[in-house]
Protein backbone atom coordinates (compact mmCIF):
# COMPACT_ATOMS: atom_id res chain seq x y z
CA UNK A 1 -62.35 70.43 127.75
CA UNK A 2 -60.29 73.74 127.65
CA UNK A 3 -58.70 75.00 124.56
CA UNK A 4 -55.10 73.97 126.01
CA UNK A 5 -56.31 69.91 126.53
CA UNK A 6 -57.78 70.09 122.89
CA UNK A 7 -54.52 70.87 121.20
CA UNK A 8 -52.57 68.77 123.45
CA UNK A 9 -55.39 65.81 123.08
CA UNK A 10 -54.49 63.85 119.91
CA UNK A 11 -50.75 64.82 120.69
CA UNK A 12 -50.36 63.22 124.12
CA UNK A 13 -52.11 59.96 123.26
CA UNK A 14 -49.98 59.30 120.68
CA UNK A 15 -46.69 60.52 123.27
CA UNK A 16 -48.00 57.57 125.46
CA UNK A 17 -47.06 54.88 122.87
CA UNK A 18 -44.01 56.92 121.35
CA UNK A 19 -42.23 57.96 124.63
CA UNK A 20 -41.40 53.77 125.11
CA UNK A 21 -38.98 54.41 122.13
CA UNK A 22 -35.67 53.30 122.57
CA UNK A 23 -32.98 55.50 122.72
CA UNK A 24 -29.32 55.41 123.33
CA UNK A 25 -28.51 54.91 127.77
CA UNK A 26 -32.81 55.61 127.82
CA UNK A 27 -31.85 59.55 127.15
CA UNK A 28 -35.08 60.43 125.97
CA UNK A 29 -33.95 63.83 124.19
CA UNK A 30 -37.59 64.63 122.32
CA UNK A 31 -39.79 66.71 123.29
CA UNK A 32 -43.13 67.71 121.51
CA UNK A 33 -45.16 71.60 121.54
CA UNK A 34 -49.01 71.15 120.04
CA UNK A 35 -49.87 73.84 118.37
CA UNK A 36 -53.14 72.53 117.53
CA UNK A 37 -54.69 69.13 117.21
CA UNK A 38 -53.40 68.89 113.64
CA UNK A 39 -50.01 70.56 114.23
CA UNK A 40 -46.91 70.37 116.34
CA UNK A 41 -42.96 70.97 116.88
CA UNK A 42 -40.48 68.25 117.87
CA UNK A 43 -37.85 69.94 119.58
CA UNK A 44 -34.88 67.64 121.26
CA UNK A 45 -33.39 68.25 125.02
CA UNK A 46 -29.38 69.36 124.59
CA UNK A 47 -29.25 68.34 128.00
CA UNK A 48 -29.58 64.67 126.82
CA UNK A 49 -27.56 64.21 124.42
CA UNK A 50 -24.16 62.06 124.65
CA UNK A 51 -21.50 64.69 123.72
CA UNK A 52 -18.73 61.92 124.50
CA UNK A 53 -20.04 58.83 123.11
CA UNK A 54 -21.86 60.19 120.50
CA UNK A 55 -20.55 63.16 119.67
CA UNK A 56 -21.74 63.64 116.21
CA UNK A 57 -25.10 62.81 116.99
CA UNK A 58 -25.32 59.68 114.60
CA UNK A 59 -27.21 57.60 117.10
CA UNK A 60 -28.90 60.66 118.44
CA UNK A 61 -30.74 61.06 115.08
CA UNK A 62 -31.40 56.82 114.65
CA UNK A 63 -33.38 57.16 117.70
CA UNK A 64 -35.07 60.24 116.48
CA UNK A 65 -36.53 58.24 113.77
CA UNK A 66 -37.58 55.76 115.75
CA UNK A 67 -39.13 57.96 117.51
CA UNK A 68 -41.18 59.14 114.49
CA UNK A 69 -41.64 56.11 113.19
CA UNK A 70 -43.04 54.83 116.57
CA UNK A 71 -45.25 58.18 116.49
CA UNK A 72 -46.51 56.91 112.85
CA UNK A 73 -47.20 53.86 113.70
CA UNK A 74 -49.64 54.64 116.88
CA UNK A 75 -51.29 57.33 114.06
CA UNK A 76 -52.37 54.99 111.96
CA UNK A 77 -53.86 53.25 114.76
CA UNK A 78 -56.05 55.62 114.60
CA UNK A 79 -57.08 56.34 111.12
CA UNK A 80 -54.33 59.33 110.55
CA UNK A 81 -51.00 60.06 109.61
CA UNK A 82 -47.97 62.06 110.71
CA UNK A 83 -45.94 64.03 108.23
CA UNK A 84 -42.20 65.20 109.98
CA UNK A 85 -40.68 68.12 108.48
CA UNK A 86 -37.14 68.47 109.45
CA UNK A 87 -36.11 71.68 110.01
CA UNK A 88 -32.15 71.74 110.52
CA UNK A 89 -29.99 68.89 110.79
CA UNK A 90 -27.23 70.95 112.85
CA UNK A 91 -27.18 69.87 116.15
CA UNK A 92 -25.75 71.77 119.80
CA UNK A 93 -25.01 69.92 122.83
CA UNK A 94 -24.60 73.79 124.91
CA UNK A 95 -27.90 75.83 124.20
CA UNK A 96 -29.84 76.09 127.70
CA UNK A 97 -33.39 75.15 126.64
CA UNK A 98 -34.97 72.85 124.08
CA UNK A 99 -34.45 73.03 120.44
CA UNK A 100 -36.66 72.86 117.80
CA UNK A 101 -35.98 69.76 115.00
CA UNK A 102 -39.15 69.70 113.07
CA UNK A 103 -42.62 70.40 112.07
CA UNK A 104 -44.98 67.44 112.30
CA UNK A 105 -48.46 67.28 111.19
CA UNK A 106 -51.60 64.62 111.25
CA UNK A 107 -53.51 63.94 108.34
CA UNK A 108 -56.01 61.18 107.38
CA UNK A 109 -54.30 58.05 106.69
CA UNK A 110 -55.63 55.33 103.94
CA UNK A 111 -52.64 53.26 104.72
CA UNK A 112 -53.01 49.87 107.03
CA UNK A 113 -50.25 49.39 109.03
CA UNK A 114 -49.45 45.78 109.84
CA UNK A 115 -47.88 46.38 113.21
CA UNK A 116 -49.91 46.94 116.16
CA UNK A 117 -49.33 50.04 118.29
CA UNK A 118 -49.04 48.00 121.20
CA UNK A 119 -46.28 46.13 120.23
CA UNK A 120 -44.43 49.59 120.92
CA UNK A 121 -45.35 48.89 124.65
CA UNK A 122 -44.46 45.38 124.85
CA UNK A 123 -40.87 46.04 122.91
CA UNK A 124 -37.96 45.34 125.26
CA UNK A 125 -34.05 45.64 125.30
CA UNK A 126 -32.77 42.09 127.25
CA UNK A 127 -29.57 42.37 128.78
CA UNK A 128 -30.51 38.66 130.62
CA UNK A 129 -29.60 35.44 129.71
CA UNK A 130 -31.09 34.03 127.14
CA UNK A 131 -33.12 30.42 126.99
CA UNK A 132 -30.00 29.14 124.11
CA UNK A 133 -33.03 28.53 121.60
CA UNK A 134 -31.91 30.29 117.93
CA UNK A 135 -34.33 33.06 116.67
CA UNK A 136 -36.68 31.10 114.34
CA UNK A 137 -36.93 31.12 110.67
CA UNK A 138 -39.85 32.49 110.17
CA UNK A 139 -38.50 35.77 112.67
CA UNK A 140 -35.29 36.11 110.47
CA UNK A 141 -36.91 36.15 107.46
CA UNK A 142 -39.27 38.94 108.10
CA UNK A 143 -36.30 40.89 110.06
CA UNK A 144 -34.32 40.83 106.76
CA UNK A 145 -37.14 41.93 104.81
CA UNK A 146 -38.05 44.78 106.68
CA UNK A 147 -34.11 45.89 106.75
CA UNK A 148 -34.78 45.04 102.94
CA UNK A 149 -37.22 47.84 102.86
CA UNK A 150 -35.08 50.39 103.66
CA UNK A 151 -32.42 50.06 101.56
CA UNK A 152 -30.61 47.62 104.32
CA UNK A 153 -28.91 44.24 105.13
CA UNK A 154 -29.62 42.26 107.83
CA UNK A 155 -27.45 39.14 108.37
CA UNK A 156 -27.11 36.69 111.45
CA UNK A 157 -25.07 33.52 112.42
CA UNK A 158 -25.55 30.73 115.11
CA UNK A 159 -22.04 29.70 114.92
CA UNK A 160 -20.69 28.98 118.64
CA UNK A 161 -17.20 30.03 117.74
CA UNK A 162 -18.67 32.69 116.25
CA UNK A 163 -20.73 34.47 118.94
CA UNK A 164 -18.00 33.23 121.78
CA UNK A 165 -16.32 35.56 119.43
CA UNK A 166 -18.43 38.49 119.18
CA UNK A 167 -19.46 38.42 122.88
CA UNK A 168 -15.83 38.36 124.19
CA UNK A 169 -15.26 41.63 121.72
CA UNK A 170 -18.01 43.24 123.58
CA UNK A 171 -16.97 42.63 126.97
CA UNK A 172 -13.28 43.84 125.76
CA UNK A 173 -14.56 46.90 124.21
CA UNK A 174 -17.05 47.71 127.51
CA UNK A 175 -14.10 47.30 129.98
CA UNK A 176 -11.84 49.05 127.54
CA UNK A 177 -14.53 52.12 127.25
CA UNK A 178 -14.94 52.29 131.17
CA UNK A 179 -10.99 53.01 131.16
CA UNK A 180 -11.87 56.46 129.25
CA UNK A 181 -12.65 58.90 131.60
CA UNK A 182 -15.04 61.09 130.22
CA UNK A 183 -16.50 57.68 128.33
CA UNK A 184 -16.83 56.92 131.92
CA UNK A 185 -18.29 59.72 133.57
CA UNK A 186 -21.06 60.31 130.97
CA UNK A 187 -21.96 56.69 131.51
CA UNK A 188 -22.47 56.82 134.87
CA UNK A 189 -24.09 60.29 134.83
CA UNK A 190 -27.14 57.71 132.81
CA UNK A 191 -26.98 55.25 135.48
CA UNK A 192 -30.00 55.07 138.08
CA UNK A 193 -28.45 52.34 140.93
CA UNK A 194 -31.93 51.70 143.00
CA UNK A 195 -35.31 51.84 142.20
CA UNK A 196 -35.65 55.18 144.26
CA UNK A 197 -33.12 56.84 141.49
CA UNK A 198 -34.97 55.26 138.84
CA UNK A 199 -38.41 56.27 140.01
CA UNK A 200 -37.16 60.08 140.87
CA UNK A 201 -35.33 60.32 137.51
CA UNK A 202 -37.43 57.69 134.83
CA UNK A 203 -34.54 57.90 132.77
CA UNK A 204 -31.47 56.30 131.91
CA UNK A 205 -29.94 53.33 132.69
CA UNK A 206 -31.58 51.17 135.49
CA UNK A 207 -29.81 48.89 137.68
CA UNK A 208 -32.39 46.29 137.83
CA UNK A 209 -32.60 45.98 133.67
CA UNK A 210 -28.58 45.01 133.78
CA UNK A 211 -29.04 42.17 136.19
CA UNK A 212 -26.88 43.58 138.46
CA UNK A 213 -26.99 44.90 142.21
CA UNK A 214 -26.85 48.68 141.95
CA UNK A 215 -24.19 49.07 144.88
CA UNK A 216 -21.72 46.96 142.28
CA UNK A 217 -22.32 48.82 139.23
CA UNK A 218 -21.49 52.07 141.46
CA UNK A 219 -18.42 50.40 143.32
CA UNK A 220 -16.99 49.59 139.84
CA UNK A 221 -17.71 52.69 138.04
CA UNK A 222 -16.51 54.86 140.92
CA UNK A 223 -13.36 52.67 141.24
CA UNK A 224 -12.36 51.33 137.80
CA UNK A 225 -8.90 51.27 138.76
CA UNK A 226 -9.36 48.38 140.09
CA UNK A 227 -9.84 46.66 137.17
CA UNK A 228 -5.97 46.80 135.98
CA UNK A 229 -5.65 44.12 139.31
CA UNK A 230 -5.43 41.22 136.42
CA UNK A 231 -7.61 39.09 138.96
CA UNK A 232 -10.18 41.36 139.48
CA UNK A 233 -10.54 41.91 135.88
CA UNK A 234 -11.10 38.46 135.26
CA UNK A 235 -13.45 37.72 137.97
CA UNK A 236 -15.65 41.44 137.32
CA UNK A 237 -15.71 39.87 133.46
CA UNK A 238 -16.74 36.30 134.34
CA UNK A 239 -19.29 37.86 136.56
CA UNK A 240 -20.91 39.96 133.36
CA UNK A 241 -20.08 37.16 130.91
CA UNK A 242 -23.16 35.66 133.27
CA UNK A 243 -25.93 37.78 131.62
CA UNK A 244 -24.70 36.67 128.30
CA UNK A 245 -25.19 33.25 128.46
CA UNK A 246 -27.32 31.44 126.08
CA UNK A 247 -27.31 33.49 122.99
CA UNK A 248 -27.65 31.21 119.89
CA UNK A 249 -28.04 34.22 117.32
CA UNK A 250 -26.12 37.09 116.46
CA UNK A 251 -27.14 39.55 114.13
CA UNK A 252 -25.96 42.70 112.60
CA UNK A 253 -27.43 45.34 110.28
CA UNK A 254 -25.24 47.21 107.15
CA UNK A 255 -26.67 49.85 104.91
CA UNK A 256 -26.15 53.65 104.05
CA UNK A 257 -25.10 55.02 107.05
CA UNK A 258 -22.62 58.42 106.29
CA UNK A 259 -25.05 61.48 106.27
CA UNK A 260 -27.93 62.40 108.36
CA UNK A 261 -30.81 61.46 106.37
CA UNK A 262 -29.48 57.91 106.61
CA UNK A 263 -29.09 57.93 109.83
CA UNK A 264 -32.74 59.45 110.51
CA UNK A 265 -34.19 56.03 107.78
CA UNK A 266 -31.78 53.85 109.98
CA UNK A 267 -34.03 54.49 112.93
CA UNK A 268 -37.32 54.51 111.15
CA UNK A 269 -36.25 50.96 109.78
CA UNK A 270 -34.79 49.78 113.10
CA UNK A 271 -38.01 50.31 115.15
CA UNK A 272 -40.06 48.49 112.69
CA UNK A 273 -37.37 45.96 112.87
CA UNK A 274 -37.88 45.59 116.38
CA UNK A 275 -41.42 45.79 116.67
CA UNK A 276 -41.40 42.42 114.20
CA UNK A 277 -38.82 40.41 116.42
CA UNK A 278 -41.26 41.93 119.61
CA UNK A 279 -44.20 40.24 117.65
CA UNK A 280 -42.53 37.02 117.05
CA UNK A 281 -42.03 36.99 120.94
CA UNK A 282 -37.82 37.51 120.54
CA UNK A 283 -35.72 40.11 122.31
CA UNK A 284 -32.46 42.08 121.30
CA UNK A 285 -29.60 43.56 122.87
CA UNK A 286 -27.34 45.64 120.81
CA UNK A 287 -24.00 46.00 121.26
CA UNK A 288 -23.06 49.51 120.81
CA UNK A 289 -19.53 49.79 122.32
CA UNK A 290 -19.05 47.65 119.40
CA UNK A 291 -19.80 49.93 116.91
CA UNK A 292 -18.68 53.50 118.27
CA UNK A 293 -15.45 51.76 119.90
CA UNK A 294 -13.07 52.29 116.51
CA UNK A 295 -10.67 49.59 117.25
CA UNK A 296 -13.38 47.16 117.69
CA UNK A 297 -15.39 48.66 114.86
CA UNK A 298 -12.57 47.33 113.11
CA UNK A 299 -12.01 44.09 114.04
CA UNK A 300 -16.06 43.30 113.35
CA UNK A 301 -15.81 44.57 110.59
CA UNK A 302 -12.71 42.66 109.43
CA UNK A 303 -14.32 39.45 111.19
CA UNK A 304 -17.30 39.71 109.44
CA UNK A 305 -15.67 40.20 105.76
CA UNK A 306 -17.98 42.87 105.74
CA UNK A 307 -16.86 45.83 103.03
CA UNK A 308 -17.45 49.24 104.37
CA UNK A 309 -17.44 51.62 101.42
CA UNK A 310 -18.54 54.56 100.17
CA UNK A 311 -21.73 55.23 102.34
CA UNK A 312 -21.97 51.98 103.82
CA UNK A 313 -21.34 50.81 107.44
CA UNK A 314 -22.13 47.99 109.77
CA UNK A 315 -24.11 50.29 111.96
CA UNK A 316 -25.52 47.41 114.89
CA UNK A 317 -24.26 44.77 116.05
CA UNK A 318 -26.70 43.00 118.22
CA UNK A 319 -27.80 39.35 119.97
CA UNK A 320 -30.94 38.10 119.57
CA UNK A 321 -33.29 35.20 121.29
CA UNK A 322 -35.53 34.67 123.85
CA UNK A 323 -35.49 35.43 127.22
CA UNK A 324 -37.89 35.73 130.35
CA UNK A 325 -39.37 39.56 130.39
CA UNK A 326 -36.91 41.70 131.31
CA UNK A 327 -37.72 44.98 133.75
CA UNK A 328 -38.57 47.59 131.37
CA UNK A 329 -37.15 50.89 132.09
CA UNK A 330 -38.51 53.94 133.19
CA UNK A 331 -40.01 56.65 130.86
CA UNK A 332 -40.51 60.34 131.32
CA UNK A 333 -44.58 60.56 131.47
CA UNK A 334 -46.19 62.32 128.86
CA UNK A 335 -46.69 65.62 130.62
CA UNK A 336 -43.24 65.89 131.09
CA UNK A 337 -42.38 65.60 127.76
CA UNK A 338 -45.59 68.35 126.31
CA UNK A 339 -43.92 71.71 125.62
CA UNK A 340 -46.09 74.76 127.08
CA UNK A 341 -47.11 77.41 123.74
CA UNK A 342 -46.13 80.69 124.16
CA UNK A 343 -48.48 83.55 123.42
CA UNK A 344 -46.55 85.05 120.83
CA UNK A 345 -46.17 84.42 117.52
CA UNK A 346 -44.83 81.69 115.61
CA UNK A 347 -41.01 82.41 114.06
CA UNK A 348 -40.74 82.08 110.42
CA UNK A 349 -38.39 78.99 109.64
CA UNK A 350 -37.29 77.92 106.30
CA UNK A 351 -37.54 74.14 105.87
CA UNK A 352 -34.78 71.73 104.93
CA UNK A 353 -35.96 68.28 104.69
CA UNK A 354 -33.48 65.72 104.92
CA UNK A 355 -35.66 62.81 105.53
């Protein structure tokens, strides 16, 4: 084994669970540079990041942490543990090359994690229909303890009214978003319409996890005009209302959400969260248009008699269940996201940790 595999060794085996992390439209912006088989730098990709949707990086930085958390979690698989060391929490969407986020190191671990690593592989975002069964007790009861954890509420309902309520706002607030331009165009610059896109750029958002025939999703986003035609609206909406159909729980998660270290801890949180629905065999599908959409943030909000002050925020809104497997999207592979070392010396960075 050459020097170069060595370093990269311990590194890229834990990539291959971490790299099935969620993040927002399957942007993937992390990137990892071993140093040595104890060290490493997690730069992030300006090149994915959602300047539009997301331009203050808020969700950016929850799926960083779930990110690390998912990296923690396949360490201590193994008998170690990874310290992150957060270098800067300022952020640019318009530097030309990959920029480094933090130092992360492996150490011995004594602590047993209850998760299994490959629960990370098996995790899935459903955007099907759902089998109209409620999430069970025993799986909402361990979902609001792990929120618990973290310094977090989770609360659901199985009201119909309730969740004919929430799933019409979402539908609203997607067709509303589409209307936006640059909303728009950033979308569909994530979009992969046929498995040939998909497979040439593992990325983003696949066709064939929506339900949907790729050659719609591309006549509608190319032509959303068309949806002002009141009957064309309608029909378009019954058509997606068809993926929502049997969702029996709604759920949605409120906690300290105003600064970056909270949003880092949201994603830590959220991917154990997710990993303990995955083990209880359930599914999610969060509704982010709901959240980032301020007029609709609003209205949940108000729905929900949920107070939102001082640092806390509904931050997810999501429905939860049981479906058949869904596709799972495509991932970059791990060479692809293993930074080559320069031979030159390491820059001297002073540490802020923020998380």
């Amino acid at each position: 084994m050459s020097l170069k595999e060595a370093r990269q060794q311990p590194w890229a085996e834990l990539l291959d669970y971490a790299r099935w992390a969620p993040s927002p439209h399957n942007t993937q912006p992390w990137k990892i540079k071993a140093l040595s088989g104890g060290e490493a730098e997690l730069y992030y990709d300006p090149k994915r990041l959602l300047t539009v949707e997301d331009g203050d990086y808020r969700f950016f930085f929850v799926a960083i942490g779930i990110f690390c958390e998912s990296l923690k979690i396949a360490a201590r698989g193994q008998g170690l543990e990874i310290v992150v060391d957060y270098v800067t929490d300022q952020i640019t969407g318009d530097a030309g090359e990959p920029q480094l986020l933090a130092n992360l190191s492996l150490r011995p671990s004594t602590t047993q994690e209850p998760l299994d690593p490959e629960l990370i592989k098996a995790r899935r975002t459903s955007r099907l229909h759902y089998d109209g069964n409620p999430l069970s007790e025993l799986a909402l009861s361990e979902l609001a303890a792990e929120a618990e954890r973290f310094g977090h509420e989770f609360k659901h309902s199985s009201d119909r009214d309730f969740i004919k309520w929430v799933l019409e706002l979402d539908k609203e607030t997607l067709f509303d978003d589409l209307q936006d331009r640059a909303t728009r165009e950033e979308i569909t610059s994530w979009f992969r319409f046929s498995a040939a896109e998909a497979e040439k750029n593992p990325d983003g958002l696949w066709s064939e996890c929506f339900g949907f025939p790729g050659w719609l999703l591309r006549f509608f986003l190319n032509r959303t005009y068309l949806l002002e035609l009141p009957v064309v609206k309608q029909a378009t909406m019954a058509y997606y209302s068809r993926s929502m159909t049997g969702v029996a729980t709604v759920g949605w998660l409120a906690g300290p959400f105003l600064k970056t270290a909270d949003w880092v801890s949201a994603g830590h949180m959220l991917a154990r969260f997710w990993l303990v629905l995955t083990k209880h065999g359930g599914c999610l599908h969060p509704f982010g248009s709901v959240i980032t959409n301020l007029r609709s943030h609003h209205q949940m909000a108000e729905r929900l008699a949920e107070s939102e002050e001082g640092d806390r925020l509904v931050w997810l809104l999501l429905r939860l269940g049981y479906s058949r497997e869904p596709p799972r999207s495509k991932r970059l592979a791990v060479a692809d996201l293993l930074m080559a070392v320069e031979d030159r010396p390491r820059s001297s960075i002073q540490v802020e940790q923020f998380a």
